[in-house]
Protein backbone atom coordinates (compact mmCIF):
# COMPACT_ATOMS: atom_id res chain seq x y z
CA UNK A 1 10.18 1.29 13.14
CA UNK A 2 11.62 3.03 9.86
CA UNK A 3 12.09 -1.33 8.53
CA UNK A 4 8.56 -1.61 9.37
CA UNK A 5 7.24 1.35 7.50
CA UNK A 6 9.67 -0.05 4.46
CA UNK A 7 8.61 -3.38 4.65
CA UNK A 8 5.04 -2.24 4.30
CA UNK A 9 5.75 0.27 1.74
CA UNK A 10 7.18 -2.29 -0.20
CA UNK A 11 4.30 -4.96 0.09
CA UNK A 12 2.00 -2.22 -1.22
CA UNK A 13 3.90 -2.32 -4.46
CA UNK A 14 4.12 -6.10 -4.02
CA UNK A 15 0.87 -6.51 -3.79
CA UNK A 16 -0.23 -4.00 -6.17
CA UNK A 17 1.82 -6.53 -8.99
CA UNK A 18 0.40 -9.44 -7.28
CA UNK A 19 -3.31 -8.25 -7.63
CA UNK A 20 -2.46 -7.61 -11.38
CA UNK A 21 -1.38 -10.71 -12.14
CA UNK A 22 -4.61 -12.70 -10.34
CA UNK A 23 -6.43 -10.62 -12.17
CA UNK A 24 -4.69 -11.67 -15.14
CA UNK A 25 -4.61 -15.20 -14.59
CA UNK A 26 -9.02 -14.70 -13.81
CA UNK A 27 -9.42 -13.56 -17.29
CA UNK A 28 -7.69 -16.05 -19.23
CA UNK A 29 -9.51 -18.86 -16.46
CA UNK A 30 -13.00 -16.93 -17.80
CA UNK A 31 -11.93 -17.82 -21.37
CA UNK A 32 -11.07 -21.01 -20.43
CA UNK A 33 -7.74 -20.96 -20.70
CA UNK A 34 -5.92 -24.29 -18.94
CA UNK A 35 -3.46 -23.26 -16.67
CA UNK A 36 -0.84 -24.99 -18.72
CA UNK A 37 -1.88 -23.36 -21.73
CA UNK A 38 -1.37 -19.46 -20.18
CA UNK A 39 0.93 -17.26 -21.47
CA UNK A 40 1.43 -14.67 -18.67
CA UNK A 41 3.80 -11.94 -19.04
CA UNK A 42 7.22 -11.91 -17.23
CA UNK A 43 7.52 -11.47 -13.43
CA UNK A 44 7.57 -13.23 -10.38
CA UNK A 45 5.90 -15.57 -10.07
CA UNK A 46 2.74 -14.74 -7.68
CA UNK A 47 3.25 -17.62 -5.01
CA UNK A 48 7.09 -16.44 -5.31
CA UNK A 49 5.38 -12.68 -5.11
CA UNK A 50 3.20 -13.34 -2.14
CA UNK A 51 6.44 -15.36 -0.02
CA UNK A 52 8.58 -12.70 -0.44
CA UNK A 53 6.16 -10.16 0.62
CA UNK A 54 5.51 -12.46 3.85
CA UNK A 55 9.02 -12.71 4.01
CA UNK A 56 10.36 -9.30 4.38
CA UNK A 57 7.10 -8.47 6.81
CA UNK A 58 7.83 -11.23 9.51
CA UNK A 59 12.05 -9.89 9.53
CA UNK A 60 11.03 -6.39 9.95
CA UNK A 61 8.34 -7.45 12.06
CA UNK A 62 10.98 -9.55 13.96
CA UNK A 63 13.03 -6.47 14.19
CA UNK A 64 10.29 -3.91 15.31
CA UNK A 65 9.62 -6.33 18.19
CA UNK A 66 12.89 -7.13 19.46
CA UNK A 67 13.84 -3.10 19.20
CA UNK A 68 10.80 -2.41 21.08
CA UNK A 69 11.33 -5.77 24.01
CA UNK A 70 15.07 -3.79 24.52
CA UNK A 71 13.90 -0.65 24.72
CA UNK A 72 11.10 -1.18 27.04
CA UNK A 73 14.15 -3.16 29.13
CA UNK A 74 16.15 -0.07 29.15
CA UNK A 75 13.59 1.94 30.69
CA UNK A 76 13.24 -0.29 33.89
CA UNK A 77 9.85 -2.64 32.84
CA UNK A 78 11.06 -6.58 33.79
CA UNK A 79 10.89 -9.38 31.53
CA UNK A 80 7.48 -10.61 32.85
CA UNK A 81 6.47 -7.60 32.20
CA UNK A 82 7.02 -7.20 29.04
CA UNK A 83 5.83 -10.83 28.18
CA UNK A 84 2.39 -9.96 29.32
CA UNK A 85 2.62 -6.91 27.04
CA UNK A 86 3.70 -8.93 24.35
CA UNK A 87 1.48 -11.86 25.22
CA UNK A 88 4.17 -14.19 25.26
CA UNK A 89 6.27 -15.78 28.51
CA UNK A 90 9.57 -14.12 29.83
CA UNK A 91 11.77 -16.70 28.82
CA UNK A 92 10.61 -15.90 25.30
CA UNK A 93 11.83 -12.22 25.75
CA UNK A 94 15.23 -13.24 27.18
CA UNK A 95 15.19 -14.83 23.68
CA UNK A 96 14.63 -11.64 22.27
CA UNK A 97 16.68 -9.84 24.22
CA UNK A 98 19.17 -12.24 23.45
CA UNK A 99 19.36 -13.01 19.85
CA UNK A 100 19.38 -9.06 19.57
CA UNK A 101 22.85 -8.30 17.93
CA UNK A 102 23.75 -11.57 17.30
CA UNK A 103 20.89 -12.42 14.67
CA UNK A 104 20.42 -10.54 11.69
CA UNK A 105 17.45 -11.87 9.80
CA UNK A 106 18.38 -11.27 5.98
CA UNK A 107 15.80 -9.67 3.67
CA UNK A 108 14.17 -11.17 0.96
CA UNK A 109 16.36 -9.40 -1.68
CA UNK A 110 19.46 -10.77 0.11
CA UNK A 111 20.81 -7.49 1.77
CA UNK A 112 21.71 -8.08 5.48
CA UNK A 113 20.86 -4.43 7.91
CA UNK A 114 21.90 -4.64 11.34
CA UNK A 115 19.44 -4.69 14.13
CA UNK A 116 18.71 -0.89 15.68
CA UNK A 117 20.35 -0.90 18.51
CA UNK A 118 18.53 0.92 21.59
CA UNK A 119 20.21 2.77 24.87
């Protein structure tokens, strides 16, 4: 949960930047500036902005949900059942349950975090 709440956290201030630089980009458009013409300050790029915010939400998204499919494993709840919690089949929480531990996802900034390991 605590990657979730960071991964959020983060895309706030992502998104925050992101917003800023629309905006700028709307301005200069309103004064008719051609896109090639713009001189926009120095950052990331927004479509490079926007992916990496994406990014880092679907790995600790990816995280969240496999932590959550083993834990609800541990506590006795079959792999059916958890796919009709989840809304998905059971084979596609073996998956889950499977690439737990062996697949760590890394995050946008390159840093690799192990997956939380529940039970």
């Amino acid at each position: 949960m605590d990657d979730l709440v960071a991964a959020g956290r983060e895309n706030i201030t992502a998104w925050i930047g992101i917003m800023e630089r629309v905006d700028a980009v709307r301005e200069l458009r309103r004064q008719g500036v051609a896109y090639t013409e713009m001189s926009i300050p120095e950052g990331v790029p927004i479509i490079d902005a926007v992916s990496a915010a994406q990014d880092r939400l679907n790995i600790a998204a990816a995280r969240f949900r496999r932590a959550t499919a083993r834990e609800l494993h541990d506590s006795g709840l079959s792999l059916a059942e958890i796919g009709r919690l989840f809304g998905v089949t059971r084979q596609r929480i073996s998956n889950l349950l499977d690439e737990e531990g062996t697949h760590h996802p890394q995050m946008p900034d390159g840093e690799q975090q192990a997956l939380p390991r529940q039970g």
